[in-house]
C-alpha atoms as a PDB file:
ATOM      1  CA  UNK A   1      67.809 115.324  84.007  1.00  0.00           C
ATOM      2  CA  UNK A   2      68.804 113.430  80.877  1.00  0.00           C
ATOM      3  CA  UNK A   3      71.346 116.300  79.970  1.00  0.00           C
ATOM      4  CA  UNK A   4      72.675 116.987  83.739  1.00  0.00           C
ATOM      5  CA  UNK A   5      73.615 112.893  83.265  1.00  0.00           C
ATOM      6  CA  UNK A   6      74.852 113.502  80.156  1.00  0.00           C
ATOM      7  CA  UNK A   7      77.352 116.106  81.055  1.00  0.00           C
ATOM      8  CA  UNK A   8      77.957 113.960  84.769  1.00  0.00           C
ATOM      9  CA  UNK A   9      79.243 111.286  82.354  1.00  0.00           C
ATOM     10  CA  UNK A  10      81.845 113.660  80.416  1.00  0.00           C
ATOM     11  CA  UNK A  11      82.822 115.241  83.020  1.00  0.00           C
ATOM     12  CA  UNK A  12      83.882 112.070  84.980  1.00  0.00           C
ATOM     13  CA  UNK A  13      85.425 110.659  81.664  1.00  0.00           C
ATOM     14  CA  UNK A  14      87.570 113.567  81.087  1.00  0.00           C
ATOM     15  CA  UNK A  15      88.712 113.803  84.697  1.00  0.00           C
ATOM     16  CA  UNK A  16      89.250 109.705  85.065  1.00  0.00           C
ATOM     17  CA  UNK A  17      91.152 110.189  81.675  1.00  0.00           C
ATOM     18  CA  UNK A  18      93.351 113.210  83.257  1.00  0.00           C
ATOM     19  CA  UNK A  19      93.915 110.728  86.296  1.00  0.00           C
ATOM     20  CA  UNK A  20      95.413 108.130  84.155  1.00  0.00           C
ATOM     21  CA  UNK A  21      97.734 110.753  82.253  1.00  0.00           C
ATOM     22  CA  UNK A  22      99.141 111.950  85.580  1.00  0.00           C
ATOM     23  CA  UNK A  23      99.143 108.130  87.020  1.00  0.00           C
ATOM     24  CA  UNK A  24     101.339 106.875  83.887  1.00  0.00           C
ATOM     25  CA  UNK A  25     103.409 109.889  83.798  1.00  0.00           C
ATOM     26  CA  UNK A  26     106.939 109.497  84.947  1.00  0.00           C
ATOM     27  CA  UNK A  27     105.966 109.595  88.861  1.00  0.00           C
ATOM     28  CA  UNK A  28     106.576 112.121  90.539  1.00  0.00           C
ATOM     29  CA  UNK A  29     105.930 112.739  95.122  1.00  0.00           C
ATOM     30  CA  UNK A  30     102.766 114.159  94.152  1.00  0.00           C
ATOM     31  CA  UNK A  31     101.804 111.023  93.123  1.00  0.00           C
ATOM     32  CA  UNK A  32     103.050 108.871  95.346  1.00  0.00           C
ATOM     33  CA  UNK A  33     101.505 110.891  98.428  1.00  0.00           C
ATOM     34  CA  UNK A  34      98.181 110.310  96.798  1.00  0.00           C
ATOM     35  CA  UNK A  35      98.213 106.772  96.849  1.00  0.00           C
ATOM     36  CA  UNK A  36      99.750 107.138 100.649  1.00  0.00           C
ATOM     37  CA  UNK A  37      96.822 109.582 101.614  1.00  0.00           C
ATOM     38  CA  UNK A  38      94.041 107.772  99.983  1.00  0.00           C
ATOM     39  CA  UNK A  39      93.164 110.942  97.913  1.00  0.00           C
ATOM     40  CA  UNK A  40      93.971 109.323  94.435  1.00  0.00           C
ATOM     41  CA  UNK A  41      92.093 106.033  95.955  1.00  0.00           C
ATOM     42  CA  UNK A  42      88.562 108.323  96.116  1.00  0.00           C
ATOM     43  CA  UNK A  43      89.283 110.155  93.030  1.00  0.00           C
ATOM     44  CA  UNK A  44      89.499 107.025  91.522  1.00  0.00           C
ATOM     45  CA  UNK A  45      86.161 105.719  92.547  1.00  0.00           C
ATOM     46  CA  UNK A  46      84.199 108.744  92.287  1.00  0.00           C
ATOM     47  CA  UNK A  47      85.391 109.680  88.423  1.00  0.00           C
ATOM     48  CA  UNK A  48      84.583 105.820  87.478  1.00  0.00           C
ATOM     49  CA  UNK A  49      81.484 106.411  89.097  1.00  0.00           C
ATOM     50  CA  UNK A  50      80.742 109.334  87.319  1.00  0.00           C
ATOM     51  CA  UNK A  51      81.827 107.742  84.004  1.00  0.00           C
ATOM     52  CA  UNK A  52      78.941 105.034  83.857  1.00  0.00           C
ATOM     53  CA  UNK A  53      81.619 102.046  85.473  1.00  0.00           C
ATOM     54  CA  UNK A  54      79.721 100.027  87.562  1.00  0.00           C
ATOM     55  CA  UNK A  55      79.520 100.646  91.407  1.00  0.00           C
ATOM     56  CA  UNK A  56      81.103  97.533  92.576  1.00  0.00           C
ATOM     57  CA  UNK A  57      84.099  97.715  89.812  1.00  0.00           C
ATOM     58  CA  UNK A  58      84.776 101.276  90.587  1.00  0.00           C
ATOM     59  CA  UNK A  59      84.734 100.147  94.928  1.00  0.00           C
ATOM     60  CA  UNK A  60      87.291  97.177  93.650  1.00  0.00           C
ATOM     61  CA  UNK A  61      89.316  99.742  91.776  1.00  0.00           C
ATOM     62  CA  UNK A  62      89.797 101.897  94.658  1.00  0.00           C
ATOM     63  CA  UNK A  63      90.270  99.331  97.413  1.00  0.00           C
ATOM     64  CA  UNK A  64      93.417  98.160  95.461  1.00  0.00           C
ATOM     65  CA  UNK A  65      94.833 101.500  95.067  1.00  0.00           C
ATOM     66  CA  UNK A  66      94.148 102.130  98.696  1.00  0.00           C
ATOM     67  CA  UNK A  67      97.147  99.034  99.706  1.00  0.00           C
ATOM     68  CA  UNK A  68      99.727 101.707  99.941  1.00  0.00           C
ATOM     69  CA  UNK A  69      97.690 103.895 102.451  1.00  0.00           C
ATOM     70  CA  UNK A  70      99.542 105.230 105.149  1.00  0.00           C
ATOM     71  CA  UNK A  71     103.040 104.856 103.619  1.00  0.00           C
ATOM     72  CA  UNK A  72     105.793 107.487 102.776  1.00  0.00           C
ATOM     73  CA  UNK A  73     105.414 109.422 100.067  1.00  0.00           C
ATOM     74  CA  UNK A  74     108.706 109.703  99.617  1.00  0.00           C
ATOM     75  CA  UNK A  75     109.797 106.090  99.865  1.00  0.00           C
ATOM     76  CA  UNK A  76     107.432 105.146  97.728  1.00  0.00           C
ATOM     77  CA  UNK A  77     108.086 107.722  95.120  1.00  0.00           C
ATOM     78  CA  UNK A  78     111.427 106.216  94.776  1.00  0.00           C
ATOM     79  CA  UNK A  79     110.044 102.730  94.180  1.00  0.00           C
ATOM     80  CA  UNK A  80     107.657 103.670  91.608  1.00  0.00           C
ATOM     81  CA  UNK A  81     110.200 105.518  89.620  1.00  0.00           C
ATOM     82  CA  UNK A  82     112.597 102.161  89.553  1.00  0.00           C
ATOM     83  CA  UNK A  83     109.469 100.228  88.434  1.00  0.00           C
ATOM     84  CA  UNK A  84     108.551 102.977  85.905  1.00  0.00           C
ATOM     85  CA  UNK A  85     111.923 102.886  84.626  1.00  0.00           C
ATOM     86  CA  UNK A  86     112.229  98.930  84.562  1.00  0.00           C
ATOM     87  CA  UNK A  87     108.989  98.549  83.076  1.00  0.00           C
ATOM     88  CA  UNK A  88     108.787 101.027  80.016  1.00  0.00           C
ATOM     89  CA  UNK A  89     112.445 103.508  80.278  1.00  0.00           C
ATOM     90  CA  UNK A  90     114.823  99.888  79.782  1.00  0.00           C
ATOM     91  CA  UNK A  91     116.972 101.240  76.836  1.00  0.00           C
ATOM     92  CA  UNK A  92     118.752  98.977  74.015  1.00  0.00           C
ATOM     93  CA  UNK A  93     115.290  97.938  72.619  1.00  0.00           C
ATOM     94  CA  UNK A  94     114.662  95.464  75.822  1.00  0.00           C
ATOM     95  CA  UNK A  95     111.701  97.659  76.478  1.00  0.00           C
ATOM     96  CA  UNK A  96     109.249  95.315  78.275  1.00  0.00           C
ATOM     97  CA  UNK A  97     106.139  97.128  78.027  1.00  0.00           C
ATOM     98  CA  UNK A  98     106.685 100.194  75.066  1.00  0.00           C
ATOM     99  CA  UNK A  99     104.996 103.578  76.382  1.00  0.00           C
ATOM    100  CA  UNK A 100     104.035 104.325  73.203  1.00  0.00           C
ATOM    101  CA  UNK A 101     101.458 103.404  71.046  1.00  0.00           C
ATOM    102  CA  UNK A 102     103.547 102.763  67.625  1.00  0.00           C
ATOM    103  CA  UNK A 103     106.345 101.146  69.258  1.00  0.00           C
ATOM    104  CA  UNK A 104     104.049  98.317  71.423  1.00  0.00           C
ATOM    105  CA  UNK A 105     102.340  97.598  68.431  1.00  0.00           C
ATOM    106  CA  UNK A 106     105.685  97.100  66.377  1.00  0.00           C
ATOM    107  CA  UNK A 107     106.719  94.854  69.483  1.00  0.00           C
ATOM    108  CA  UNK A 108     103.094  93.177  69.901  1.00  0.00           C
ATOM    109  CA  UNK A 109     102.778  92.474  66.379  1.00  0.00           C
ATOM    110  CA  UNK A 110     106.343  90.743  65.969  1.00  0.00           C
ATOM    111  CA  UNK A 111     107.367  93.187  63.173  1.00  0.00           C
ATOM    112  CA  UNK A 112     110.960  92.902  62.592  1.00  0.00           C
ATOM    113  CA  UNK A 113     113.667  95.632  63.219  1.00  0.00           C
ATOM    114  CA  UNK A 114     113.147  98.240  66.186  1.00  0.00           C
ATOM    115  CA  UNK A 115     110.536 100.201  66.581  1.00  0.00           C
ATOM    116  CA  UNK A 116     110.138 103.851  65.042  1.00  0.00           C
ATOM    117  CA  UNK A 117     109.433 106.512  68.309  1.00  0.00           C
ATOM    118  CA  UNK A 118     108.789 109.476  65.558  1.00  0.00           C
ATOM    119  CA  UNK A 119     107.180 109.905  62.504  1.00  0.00           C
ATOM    120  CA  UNK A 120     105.413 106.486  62.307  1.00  0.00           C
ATOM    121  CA  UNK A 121     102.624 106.385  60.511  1.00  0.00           C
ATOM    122  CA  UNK A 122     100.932 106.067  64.173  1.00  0.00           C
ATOM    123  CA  UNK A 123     102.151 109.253  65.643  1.00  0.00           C
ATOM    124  CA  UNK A 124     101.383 110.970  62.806  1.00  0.00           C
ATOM    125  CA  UNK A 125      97.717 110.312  62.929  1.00  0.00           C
ATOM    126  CA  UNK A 126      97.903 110.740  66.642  1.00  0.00           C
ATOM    127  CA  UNK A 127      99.480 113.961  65.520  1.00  0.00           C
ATOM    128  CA  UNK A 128      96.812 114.914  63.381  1.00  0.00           C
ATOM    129  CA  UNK A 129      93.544 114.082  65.078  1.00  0.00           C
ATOM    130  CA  UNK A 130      95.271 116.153  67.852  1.00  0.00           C
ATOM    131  CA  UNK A 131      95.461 119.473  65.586  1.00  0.00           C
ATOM    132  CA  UNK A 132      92.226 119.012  64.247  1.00  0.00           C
ATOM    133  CA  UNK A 133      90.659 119.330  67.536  1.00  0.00           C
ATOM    134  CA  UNK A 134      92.460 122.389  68.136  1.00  0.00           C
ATOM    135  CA  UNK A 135      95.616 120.365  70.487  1.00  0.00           C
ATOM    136  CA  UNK A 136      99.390 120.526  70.215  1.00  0.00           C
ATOM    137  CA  UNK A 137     101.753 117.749  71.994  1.00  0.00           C
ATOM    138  CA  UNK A 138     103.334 119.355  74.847  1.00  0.00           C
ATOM    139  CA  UNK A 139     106.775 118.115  74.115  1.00  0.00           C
ATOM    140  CA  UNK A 140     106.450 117.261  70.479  1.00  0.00           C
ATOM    141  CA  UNK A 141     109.806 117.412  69.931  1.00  0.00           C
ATOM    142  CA  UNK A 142     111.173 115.453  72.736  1.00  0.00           C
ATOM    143  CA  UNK A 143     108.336 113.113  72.949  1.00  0.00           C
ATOM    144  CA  UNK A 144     106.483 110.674  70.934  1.00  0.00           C
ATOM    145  CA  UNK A 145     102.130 112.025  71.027  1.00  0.00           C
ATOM    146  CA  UNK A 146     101.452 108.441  71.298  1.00  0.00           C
ATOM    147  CA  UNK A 147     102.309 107.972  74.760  1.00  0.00           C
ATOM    148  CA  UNK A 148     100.073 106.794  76.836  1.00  0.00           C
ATOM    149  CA  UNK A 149      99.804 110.004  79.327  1.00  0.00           C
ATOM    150  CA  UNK A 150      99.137 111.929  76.028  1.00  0.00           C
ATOM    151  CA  UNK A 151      96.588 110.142  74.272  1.00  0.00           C
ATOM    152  CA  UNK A 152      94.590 110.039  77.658  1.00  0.00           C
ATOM    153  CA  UNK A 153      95.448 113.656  78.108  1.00  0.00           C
ATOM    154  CA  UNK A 154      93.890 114.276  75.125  1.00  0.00           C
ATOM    155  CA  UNK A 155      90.788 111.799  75.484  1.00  0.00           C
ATOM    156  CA  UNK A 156      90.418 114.399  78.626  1.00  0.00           C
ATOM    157  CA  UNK A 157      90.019 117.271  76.207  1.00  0.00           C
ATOM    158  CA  UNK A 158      88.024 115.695  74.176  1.00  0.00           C
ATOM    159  CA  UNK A 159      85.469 114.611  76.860  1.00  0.00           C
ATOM    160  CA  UNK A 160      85.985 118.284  78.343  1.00  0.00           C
ATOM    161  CA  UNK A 161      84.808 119.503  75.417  1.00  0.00           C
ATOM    162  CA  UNK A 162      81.852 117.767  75.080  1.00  0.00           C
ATOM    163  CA  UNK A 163      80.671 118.329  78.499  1.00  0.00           C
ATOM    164  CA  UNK A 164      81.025 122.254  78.094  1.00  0.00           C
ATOM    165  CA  UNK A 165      78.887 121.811  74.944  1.00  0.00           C
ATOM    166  CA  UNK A 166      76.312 119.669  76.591  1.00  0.00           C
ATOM    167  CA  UNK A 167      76.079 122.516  79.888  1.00  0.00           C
ATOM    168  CA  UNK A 168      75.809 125.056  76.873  1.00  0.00           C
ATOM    169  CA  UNK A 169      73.053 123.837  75.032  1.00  0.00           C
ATOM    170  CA  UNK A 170      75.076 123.567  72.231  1.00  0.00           C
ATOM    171  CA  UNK A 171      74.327 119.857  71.086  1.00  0.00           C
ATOM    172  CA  UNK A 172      75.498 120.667  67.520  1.00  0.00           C
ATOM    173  CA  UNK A 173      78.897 120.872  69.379  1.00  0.00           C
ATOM    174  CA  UNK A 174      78.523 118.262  71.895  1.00  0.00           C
ATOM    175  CA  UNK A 175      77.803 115.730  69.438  1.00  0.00           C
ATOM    176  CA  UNK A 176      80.980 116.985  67.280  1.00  0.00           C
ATOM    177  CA  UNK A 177      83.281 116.428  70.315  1.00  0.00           C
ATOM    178  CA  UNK A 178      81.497 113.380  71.469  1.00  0.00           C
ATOM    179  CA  UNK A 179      82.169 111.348  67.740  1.00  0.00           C
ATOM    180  CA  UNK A 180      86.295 112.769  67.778  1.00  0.00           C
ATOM    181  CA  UNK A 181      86.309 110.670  71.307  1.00  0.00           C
ATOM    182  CA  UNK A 182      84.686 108.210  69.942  1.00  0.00           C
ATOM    183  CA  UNK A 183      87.274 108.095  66.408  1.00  0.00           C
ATOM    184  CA  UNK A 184      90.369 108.865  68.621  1.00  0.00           C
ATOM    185  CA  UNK A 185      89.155 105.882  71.177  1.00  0.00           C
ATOM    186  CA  UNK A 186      88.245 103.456  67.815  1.00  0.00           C
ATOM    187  CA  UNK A 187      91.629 104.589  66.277  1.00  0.00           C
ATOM    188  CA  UNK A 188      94.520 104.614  68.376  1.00  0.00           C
ATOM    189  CA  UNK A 189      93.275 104.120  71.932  1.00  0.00           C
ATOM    190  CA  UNK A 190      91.626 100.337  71.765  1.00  0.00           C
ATOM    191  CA  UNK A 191      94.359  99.666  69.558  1.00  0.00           C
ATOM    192  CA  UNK A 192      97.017  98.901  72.246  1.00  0.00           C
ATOM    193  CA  UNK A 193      95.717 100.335  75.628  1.00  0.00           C
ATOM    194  CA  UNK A 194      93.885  97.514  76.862  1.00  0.00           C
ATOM    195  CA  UNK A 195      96.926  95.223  76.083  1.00  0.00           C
ATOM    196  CA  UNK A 196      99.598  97.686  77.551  1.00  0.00           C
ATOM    197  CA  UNK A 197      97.135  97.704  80.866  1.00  0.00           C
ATOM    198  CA  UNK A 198      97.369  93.575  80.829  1.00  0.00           C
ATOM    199  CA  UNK A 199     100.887  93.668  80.468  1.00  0.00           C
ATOM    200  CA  UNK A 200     101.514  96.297  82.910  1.00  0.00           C
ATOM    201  CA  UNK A 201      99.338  93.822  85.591  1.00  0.00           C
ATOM    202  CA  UNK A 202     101.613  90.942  84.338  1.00  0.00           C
ATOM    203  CA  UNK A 203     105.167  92.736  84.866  1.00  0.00           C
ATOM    204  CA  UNK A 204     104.193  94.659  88.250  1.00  0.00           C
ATOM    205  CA  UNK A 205     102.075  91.929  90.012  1.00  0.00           C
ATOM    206  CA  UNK A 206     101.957  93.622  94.057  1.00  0.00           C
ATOM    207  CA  UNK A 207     103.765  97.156  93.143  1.00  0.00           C
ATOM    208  CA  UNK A 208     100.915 100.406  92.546  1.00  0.00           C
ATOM    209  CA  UNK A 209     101.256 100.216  88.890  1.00  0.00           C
ATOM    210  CA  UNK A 210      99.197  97.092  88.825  1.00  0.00           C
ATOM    211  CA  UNK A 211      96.522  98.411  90.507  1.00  0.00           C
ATOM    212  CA  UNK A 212      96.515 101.488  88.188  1.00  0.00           C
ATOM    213  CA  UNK A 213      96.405  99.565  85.457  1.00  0.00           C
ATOM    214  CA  UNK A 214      93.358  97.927  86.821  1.00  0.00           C
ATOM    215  CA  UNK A 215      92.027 101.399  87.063  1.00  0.00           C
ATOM    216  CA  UNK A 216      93.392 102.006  83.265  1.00  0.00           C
ATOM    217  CA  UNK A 217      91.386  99.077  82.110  1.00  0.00           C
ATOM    218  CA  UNK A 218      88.419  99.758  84.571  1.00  0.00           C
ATOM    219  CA  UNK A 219      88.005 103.675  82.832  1.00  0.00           C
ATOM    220  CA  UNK A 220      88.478 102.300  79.165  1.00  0.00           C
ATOM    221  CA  UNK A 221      85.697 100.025  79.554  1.00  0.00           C
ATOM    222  CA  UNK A 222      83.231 102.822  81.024  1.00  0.00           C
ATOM    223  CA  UNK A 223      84.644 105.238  78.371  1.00  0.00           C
ATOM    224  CA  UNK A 224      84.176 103.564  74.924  1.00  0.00           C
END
């Protein structure tokens, strides 16, 4: 029983964390339609569930995500895309919320001069935890790997990983994946994602990226 929890609780971590990759994702109708047909709403819950959140925070989690229920897909896609854009795309370095690890901290941590997208001493650890565990960026070249649809992408791995190992028997391994979650999470991930979920509830009070950033900061408390 202890194991079949055990690999319950990866599982749901890894898919919760592949949720919040695709959520903060430039949107796409996909996306949109799930928060019209309630689909992303019960995935929601039942990952959060699964990842050790509490009952009652994971019900809370999905009854906000379930405001746009019944609405066009469409419609909506097009709103969350101006939001996206306003909220992390604004060029000229008047980037309200960064979408990248290096350059929020640069920003939260009033350094001066604008933030470096490549080659920071940030990605570059990002960069290398990732090939250690066996992962390349998928747009390396075109994209920072300290965005935050990557680094959860890759907390999915990692917790993907584990739970293979744990349904395997092989605890050697499940404990090897389970501590570079944990490293990745102490490193990179509690270093800016529960502030870039605050400010994302700040800057889009009533549109659906404030209620996926309450799921964002719901799954990083069950996860770490």
């Amino acid at each position: 029983m202890e194991r079949q929890d055990g690999v319950k609780k990866a599982v749901g971590r890894a898919d919760v964390c592949e949720l919040l990759a695709s959520a903060f994702s430039f949107p796409d109708e996909r996306l949109a339609a799930g928060l019209c047909d309630g689909a992303l709403a019960a995935d929601a819950e039942a990952c959060l569930r699964d990842a050790g959140a509490d009952e009652a925070v994971a019900q809370e989690v999905a009854d906000g995500l379930r405001a746009w229920a019944g609405g066009d897909a469409a419609e909506l896609c097009a709103r969350m895309r101006k939001t996206y854009s306003r909220l992390y795309l604004a060029p000229g370095g008047r980037t309200p919320v960064f979408p990248y690890e290096s350059a929020f901290l640069h920003v939260e941590r009033e350094l001066p001069g604008i933030p470096t997208l490549f080659r920071s001493p940030v990605t570059l650890d990002v960069e290398r935890q990732m090939r250690e565990a066996g992962v390349v960026a998928k747009n390396g070249r075109k994209e920072p790997c300290d965005s935050v649809f990557e680094e959860f992408e890759f907390l999915s791995y990692l917790f993907a990983k584990q739970a293979d190992a744990l349904s395997r028997m092989a605890d050697d391994e499940a404990v090897a994946w389970g501590e570079r979650a944990r490293t990745f999470a102490r490193d990179h991930v509690l270093a800016w994602l529960p502030q870039f979920m605050r400010r994302t509830q700040e800057l889009a009070d009533g549109e659906p990226y404030a209620a996926l950033a309450v799921l964002g900061a719901a799954a990083l408390e069950a996860i770490v």
